[in-house]
PDB file of N, CA and C in Angstrom:
ATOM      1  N   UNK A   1       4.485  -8.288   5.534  1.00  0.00           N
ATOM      2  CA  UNK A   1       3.486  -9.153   4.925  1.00  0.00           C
ATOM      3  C   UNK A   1       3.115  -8.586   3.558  1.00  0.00           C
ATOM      4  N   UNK A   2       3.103  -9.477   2.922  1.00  0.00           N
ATOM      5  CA  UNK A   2       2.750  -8.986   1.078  1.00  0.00           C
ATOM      6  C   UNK A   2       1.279  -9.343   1.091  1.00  0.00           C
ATOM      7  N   UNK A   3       0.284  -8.092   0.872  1.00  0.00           N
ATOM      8  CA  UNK A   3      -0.640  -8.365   0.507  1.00  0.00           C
ATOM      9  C   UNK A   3      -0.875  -8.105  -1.218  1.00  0.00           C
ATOM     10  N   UNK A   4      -2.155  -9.296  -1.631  1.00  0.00           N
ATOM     11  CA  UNK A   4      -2.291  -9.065  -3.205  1.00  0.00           C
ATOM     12  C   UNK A   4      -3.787  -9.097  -3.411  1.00  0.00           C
ATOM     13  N   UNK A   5      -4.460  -8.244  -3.871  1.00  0.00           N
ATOM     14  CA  UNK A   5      -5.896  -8.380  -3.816  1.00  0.00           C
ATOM     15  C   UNK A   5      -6.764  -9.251  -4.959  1.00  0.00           C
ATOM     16  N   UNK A   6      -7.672  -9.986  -4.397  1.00  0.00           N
ATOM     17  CA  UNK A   6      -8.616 -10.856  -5.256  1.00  0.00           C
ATOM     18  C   UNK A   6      -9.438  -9.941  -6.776  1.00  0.00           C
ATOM     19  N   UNK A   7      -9.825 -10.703  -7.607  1.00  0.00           N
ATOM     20  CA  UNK A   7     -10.327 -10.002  -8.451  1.00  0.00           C
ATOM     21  C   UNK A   7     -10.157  -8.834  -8.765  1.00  0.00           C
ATOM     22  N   UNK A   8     -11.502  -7.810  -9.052  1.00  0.00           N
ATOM     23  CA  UNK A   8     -11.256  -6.675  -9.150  1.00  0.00           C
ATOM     24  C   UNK A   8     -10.879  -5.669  -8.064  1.00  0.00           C
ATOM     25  N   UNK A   9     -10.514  -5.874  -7.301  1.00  0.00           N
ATOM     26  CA  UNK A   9      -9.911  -5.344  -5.891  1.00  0.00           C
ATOM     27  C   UNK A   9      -8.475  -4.705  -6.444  1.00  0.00           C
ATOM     28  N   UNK A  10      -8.813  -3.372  -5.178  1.00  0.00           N
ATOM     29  CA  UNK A  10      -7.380  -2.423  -5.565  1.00  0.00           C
ATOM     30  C   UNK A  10      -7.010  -1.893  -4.157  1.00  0.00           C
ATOM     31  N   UNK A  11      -5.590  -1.838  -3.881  1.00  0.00           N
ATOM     32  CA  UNK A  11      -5.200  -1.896  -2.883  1.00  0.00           C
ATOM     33  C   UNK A  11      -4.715  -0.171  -2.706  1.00  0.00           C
ATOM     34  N   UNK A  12      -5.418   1.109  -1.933  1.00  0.00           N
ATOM     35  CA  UNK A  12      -4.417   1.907  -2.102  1.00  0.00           C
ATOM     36  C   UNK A  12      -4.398   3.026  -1.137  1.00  0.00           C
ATOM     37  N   UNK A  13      -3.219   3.528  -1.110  1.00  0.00           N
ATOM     38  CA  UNK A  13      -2.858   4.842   0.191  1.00  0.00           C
ATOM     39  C   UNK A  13      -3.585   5.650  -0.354  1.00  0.00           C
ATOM     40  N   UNK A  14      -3.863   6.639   0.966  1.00  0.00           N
ATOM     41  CA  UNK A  14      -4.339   7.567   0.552  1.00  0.00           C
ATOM     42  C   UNK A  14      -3.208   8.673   0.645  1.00  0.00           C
ATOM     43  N   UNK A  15      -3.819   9.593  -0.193  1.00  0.00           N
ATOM     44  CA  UNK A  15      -2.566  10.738  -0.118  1.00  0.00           C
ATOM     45  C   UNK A  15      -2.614  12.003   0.710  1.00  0.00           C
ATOM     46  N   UNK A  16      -2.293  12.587   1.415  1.00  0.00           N
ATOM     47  CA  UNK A  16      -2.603  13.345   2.590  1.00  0.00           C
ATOM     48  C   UNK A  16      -2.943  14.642   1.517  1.00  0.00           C
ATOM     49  N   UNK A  17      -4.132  15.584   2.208  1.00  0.00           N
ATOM     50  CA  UNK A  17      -4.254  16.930   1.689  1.00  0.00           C
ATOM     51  C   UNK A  17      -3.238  17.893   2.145  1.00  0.00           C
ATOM     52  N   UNK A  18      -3.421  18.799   1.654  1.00  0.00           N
ATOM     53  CA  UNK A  18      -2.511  20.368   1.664  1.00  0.00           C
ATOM     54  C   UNK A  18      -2.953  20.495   3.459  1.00  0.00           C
ATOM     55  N   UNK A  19      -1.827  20.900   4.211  1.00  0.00           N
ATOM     56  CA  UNK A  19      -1.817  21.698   5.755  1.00  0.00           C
ATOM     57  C   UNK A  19      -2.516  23.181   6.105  1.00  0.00           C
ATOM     58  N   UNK A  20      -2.695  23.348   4.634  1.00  0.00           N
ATOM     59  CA  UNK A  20      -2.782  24.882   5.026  1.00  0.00           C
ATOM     60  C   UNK A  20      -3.668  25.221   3.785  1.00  0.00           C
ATOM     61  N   UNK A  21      -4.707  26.608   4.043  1.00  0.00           N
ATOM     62  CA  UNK A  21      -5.264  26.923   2.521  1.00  0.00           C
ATOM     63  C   UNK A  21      -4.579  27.848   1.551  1.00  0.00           C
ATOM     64  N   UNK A  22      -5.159  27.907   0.480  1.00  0.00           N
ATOM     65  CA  UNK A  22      -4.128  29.156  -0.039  1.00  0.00           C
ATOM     66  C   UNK A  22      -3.777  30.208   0.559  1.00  0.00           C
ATOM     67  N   UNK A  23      -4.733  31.060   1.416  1.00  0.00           N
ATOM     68  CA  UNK A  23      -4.604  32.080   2.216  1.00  0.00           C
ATOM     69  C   UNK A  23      -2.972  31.655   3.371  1.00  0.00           C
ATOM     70  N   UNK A  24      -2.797  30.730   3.524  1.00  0.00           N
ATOM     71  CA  UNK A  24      -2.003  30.797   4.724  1.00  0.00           C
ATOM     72  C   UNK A  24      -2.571  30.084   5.866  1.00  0.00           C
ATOM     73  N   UNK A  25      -3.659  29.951   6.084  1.00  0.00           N
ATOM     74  CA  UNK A  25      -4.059  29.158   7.233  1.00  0.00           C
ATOM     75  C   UNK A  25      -3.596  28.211   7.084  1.00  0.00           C
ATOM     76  N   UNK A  26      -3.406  27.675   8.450  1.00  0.00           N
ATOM     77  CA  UNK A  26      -3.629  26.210   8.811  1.00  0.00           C
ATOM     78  C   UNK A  26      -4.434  25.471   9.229  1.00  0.00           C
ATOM     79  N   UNK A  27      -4.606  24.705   9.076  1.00  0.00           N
ATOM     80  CA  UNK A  27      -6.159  23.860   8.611  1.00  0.00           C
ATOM     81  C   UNK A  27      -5.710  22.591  10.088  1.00  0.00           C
ATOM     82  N   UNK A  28      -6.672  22.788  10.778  1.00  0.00           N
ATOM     83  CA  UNK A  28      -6.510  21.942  12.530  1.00  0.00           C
ATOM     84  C   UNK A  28      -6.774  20.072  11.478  1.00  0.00           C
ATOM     85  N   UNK A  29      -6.494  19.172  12.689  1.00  0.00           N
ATOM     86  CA  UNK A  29      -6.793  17.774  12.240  1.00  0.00           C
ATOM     87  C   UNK A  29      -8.304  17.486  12.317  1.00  0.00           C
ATOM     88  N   UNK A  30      -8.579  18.156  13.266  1.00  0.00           N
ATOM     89  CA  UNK A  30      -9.852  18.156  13.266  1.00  0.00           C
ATOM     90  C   UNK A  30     -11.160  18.398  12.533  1.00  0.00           C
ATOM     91  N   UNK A  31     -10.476  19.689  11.521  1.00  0.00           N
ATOM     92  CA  UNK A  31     -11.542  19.895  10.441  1.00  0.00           C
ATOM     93  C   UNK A  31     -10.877  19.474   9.007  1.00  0.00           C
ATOM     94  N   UNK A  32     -10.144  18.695   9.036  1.00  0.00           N
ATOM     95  CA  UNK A  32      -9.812  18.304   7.884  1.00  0.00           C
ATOM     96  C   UNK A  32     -10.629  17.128   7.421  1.00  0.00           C
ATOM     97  N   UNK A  33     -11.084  16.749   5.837  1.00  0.00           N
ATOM     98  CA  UNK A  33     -11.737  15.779   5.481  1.00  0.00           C
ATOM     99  C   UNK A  33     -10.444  14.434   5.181  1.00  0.00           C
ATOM    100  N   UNK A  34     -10.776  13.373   4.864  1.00  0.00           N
ATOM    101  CA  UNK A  34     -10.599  12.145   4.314  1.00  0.00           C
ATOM    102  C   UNK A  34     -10.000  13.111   2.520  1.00  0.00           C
ATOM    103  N   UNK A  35      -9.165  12.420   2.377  1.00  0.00           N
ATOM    104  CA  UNK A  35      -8.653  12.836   0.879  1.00  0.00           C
ATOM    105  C   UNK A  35      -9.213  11.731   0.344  1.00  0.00           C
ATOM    106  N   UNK A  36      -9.776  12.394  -0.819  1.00  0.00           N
ATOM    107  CA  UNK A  36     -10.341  11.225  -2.009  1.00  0.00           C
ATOM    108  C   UNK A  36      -9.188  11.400  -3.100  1.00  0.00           C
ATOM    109  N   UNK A  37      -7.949  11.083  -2.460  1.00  0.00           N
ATOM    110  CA  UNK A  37      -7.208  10.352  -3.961  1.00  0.00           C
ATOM    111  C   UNK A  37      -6.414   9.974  -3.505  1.00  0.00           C
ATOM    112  N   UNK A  38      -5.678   9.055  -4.159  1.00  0.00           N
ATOM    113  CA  UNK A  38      -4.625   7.870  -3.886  1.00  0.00           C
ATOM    114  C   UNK A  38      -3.632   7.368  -4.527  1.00  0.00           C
ATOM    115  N   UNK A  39      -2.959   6.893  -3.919  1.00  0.00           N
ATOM    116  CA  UNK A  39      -2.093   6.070  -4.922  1.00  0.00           C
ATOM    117  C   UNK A  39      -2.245   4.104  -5.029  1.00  0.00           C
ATOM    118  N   UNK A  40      -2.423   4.046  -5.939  1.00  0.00           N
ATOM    119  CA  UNK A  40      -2.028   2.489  -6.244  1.00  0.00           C
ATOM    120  C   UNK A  40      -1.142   1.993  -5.845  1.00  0.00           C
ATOM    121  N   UNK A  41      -1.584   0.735  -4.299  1.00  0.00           N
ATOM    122  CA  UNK A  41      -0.376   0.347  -4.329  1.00  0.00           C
ATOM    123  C   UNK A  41      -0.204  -1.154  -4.749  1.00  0.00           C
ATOM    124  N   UNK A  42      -1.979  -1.902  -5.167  1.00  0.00           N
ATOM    125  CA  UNK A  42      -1.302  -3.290  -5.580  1.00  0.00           C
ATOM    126  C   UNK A  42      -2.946  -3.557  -6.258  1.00  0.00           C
ATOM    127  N   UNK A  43      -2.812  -4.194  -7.144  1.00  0.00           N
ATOM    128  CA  UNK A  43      -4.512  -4.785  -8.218  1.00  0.00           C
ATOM    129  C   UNK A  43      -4.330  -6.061  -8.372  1.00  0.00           C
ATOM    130  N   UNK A  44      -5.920  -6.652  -8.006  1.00  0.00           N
ATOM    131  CA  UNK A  44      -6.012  -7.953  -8.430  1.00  0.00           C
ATOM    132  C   UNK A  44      -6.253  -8.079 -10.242  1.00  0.00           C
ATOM    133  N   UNK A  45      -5.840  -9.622 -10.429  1.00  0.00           N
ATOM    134  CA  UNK A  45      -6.411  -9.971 -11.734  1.00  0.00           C
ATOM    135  C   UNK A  45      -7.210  -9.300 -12.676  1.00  0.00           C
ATOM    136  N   UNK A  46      -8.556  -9.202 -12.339  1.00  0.00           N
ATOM    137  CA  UNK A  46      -9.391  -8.652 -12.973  1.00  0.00           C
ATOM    138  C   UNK A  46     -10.937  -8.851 -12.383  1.00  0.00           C
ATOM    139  N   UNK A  47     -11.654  -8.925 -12.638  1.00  0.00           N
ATOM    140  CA  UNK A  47     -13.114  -9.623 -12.879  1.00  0.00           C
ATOM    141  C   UNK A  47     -13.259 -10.077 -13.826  1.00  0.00           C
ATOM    142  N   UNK A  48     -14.675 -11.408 -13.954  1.00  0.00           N
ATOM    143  CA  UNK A  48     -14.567 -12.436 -14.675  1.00  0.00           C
ATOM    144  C   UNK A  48     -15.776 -12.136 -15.073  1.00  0.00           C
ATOM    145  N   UNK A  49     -16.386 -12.590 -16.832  1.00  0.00           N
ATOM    146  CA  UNK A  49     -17.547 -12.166 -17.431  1.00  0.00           C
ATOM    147  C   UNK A  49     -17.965 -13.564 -17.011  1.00  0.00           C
ATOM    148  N   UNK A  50     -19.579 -13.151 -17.623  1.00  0.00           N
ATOM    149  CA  UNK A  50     -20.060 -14.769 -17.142  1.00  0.00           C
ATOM    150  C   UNK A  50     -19.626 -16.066 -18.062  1.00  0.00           C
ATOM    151  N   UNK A  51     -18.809 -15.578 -18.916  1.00  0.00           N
ATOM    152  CA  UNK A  51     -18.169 -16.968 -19.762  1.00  0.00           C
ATOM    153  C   UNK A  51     -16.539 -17.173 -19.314  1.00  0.00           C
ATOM    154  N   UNK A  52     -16.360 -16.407 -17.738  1.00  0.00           N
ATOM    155  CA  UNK A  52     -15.135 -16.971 -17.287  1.00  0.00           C
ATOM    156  C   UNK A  52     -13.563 -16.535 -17.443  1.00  0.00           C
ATOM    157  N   UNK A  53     -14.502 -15.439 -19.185  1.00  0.00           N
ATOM    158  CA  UNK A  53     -13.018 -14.347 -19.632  1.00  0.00           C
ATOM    159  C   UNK A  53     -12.747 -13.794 -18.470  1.00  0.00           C
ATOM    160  N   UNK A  54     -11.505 -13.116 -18.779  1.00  0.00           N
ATOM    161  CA  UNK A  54     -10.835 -12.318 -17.433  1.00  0.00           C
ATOM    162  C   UNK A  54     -10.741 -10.789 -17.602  1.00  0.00           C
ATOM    163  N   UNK A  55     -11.535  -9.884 -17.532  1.00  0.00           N
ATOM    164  CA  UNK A  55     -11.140  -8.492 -17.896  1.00  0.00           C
ATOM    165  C   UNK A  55     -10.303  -7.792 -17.128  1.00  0.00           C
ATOM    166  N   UNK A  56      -9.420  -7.474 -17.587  1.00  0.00           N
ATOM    167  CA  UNK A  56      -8.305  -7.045 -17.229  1.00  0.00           C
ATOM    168  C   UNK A  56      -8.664  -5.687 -16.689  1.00  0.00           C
ATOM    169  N   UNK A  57      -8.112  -4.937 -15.541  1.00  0.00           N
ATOM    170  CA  UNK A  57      -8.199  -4.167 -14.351  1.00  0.00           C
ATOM    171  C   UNK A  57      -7.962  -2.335 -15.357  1.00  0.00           C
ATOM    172  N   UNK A  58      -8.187  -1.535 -15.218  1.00  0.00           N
ATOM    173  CA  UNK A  58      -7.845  -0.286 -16.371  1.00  0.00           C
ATOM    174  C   UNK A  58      -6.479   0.131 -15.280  1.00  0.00           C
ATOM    175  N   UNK A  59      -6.856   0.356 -14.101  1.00  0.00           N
ATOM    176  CA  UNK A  59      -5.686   1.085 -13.318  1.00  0.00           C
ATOM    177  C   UNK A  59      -4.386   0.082 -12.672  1.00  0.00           C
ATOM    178  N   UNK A  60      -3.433   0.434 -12.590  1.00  0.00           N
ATOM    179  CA  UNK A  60      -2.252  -0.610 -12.174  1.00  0.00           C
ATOM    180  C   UNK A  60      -1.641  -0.042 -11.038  1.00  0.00           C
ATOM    181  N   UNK A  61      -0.425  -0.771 -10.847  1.00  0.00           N
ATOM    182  CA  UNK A  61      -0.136   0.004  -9.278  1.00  0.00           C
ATOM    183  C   UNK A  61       0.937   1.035 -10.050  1.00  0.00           C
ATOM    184  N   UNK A  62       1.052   2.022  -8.993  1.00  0.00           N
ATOM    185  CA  UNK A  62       1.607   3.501  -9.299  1.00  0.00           C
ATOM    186  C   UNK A  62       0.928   4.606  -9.731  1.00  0.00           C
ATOM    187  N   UNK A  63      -0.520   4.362 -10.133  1.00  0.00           N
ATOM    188  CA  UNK A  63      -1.256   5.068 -10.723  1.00  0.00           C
ATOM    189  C   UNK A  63      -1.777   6.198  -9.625  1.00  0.00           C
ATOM    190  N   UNK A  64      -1.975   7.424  -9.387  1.00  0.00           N
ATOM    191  CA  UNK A  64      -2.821   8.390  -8.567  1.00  0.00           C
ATOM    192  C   UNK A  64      -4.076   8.257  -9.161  1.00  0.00           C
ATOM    193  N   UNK A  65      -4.887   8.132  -8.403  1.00  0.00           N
ATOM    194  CA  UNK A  65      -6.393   8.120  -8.358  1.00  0.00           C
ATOM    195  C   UNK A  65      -7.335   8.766  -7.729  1.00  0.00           C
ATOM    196  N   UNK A  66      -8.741   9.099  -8.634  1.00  0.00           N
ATOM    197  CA  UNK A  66      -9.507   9.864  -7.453  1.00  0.00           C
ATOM    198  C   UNK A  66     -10.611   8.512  -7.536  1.00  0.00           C
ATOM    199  N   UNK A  67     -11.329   8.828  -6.297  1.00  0.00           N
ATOM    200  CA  UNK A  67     -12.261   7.741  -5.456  1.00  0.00           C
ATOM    201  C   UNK A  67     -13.546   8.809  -4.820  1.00  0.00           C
ATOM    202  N   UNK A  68     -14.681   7.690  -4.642  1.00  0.00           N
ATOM    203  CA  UNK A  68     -15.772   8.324  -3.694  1.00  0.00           C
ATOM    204  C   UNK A  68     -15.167   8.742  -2.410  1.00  0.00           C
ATOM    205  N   UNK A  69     -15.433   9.850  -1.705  1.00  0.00           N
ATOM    206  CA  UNK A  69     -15.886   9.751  -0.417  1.00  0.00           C
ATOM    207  C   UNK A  69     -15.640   8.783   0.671  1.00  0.00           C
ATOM    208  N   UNK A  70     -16.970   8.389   0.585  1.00  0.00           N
ATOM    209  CA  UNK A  70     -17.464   6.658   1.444  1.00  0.00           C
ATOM    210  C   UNK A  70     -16.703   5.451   0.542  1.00  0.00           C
ATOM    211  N   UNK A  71     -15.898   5.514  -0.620  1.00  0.00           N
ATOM    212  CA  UNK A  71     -15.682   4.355  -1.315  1.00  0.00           C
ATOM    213  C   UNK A  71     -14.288   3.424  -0.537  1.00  0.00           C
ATOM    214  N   UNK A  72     -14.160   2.096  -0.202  1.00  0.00           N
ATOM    215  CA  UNK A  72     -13.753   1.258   0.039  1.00  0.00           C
ATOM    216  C   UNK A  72     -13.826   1.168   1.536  1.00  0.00           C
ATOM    217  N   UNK A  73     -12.677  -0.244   1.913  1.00  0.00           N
ATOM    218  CA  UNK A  73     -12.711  -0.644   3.892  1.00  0.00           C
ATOM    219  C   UNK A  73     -11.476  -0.229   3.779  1.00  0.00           C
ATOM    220  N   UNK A  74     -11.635   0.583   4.654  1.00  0.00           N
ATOM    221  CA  UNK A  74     -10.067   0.606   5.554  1.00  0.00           C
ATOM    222  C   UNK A  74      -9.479  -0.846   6.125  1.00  0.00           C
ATOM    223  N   UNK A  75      -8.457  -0.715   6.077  1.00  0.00           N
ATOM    224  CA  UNK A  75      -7.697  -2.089   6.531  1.00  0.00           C
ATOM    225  C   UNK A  75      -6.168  -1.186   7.142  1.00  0.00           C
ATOM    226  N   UNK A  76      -5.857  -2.125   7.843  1.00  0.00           N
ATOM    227  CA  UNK A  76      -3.991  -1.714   8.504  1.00  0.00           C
ATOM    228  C   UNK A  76      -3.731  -3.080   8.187  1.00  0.00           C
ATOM    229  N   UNK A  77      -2.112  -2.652   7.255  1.00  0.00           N
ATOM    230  CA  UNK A  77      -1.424  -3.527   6.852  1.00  0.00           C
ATOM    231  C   UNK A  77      -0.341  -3.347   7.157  1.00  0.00           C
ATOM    232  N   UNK A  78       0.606  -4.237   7.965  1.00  0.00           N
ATOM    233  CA  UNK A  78       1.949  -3.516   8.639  1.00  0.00           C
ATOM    234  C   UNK A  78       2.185  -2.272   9.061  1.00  0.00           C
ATOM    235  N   UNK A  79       1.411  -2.245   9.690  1.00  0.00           N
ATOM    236  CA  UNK A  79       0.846  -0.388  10.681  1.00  0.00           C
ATOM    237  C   UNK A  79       0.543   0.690   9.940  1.00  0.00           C
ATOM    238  N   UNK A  80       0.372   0.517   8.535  1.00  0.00           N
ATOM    239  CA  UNK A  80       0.354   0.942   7.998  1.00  0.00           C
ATOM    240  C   UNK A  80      -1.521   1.320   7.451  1.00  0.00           C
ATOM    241  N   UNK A  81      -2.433   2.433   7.604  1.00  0.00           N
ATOM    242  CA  UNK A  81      -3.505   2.536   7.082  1.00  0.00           C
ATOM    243  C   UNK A  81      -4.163   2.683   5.804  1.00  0.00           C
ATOM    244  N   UNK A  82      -4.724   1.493   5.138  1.00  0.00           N
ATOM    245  CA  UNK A  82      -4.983   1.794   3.512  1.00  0.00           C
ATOM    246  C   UNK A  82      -6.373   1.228   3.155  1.00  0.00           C
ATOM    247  N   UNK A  83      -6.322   1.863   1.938  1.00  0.00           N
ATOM    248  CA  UNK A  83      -7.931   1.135   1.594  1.00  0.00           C
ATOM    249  C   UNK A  83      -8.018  -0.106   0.500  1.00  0.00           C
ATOM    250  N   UNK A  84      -9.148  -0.573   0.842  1.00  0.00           N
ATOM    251  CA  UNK A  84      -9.106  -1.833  -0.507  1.00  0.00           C
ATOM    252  C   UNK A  84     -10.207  -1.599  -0.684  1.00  0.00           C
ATOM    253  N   UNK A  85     -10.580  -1.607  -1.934  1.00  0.00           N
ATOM    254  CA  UNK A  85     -12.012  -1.342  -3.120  1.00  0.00           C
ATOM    255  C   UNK A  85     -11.611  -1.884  -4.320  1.00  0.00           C
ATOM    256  N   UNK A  86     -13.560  -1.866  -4.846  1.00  0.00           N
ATOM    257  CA  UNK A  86     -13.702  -2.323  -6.184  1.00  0.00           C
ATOM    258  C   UNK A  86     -13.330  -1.220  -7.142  1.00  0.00           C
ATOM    259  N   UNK A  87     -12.630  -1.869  -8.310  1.00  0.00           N
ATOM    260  CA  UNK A  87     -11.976  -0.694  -9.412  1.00  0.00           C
ATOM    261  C   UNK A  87     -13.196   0.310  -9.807  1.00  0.00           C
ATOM    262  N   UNK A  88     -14.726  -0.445  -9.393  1.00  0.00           N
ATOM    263  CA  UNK A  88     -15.368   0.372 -10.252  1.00  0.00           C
ATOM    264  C   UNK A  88     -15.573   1.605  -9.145  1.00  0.00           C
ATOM    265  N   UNK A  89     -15.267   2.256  -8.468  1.00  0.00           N
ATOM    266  CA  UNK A  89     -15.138   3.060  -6.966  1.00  0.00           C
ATOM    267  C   UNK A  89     -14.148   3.665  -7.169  1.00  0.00           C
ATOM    268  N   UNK A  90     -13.893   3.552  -8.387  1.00  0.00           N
ATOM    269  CA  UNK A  90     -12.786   4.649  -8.745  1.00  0.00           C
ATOM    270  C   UNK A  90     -13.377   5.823  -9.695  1.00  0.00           C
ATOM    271  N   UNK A  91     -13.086   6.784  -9.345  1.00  0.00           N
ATOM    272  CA  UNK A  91     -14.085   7.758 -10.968  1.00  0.00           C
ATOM    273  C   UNK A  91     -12.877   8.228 -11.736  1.00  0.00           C
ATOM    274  N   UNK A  92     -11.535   7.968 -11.427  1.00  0.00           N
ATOM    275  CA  UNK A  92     -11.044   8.302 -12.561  1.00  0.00           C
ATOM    276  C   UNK A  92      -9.134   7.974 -12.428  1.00  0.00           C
ATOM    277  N   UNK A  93      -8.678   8.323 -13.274  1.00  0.00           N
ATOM    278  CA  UNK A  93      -6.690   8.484 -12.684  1.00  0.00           C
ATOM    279  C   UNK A  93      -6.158   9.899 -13.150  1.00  0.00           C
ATOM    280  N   UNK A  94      -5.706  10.176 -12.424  1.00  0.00           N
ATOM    281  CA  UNK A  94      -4.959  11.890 -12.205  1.00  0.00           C
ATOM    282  C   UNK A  94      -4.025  11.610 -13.050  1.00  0.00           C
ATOM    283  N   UNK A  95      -3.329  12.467 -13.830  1.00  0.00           N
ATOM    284  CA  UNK A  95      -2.945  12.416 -15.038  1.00  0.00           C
ATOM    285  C   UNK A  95      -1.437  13.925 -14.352  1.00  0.00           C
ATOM    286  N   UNK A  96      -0.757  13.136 -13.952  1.00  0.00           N
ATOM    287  CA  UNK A  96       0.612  14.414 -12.824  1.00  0.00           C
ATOM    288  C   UNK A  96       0.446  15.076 -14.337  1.00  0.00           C
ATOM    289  N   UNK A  97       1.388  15.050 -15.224  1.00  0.00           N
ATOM    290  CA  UNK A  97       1.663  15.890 -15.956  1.00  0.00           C
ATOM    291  C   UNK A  97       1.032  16.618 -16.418  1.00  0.00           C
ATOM    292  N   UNK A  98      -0.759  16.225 -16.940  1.00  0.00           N
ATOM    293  CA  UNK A  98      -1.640  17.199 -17.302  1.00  0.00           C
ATOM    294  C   UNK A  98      -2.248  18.112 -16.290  1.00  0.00           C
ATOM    295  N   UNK A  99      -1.823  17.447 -15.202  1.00  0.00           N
ATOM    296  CA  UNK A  99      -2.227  18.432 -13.742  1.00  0.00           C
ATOM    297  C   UNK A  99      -1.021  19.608 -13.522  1.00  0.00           C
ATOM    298  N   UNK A 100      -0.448  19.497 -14.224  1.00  0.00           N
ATOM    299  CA  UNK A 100       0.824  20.154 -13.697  1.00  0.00           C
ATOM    300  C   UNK A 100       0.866  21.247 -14.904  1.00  0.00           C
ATOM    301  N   UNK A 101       0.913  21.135 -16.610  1.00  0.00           N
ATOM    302  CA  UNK A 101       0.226  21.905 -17.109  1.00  0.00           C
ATOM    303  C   UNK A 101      -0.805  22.670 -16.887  1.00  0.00           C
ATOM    304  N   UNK A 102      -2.298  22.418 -16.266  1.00  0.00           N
ATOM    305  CA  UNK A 102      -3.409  23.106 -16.270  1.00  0.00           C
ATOM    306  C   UNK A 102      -3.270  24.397 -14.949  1.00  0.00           C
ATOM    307  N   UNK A 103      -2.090  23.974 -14.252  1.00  0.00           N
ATOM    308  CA  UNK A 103      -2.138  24.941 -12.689  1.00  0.00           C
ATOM    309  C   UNK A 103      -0.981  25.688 -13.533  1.00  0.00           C
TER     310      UNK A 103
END
């Protein structure tokens, strides 16, 4: 099933954290948190000003992203578990290459 999201709606996986800490541990399922970042996997249109313009969405699909916490609904889409939220529930896009420089 092809899903495509309304307006400012963004469709996206989450990306699993690290198994283990730097030390070497392994980190149980149990105490692991929710990862706040993602990948883009599909954006609506935009949102509409009150004169009907269409503002166009900043993030697209493919993009890695970080997100709130609590931000968006979980949904299963072809068994698959993902979130859908408003773009503005995004605080920012991960930038691989400048991440990959700074470490």
């Amino acid at each position: 099933m092809a899903f495509t999201p309304l307006h400012d709606r963004v469709l996206v996986r989450r990306v699993q954290g690290e198994e283990k800490t730097k030390g070497g541990l392994i980190i149980p399922d149990n105490a692991k948190e929710k990862p706040a970042e993602g990948l883009v996997i599909s954006v609506g249109p935009g949102a509409r000003k009150d004169s009907g313009e269409l503002i166009a969405p900043t993030v697209k699909a493919g993009d890695t992203i970080l997100f709130g916490k609590w931000s968006g609904t979980e949904v299963t889409i072809d068994g698959e578990e993902l979130l859908i939220m408003k773009e503005s529930d995004i605080l920012g896009i991960l930038d691989a290459k400048a991440a990959a420089k700074a470490a």
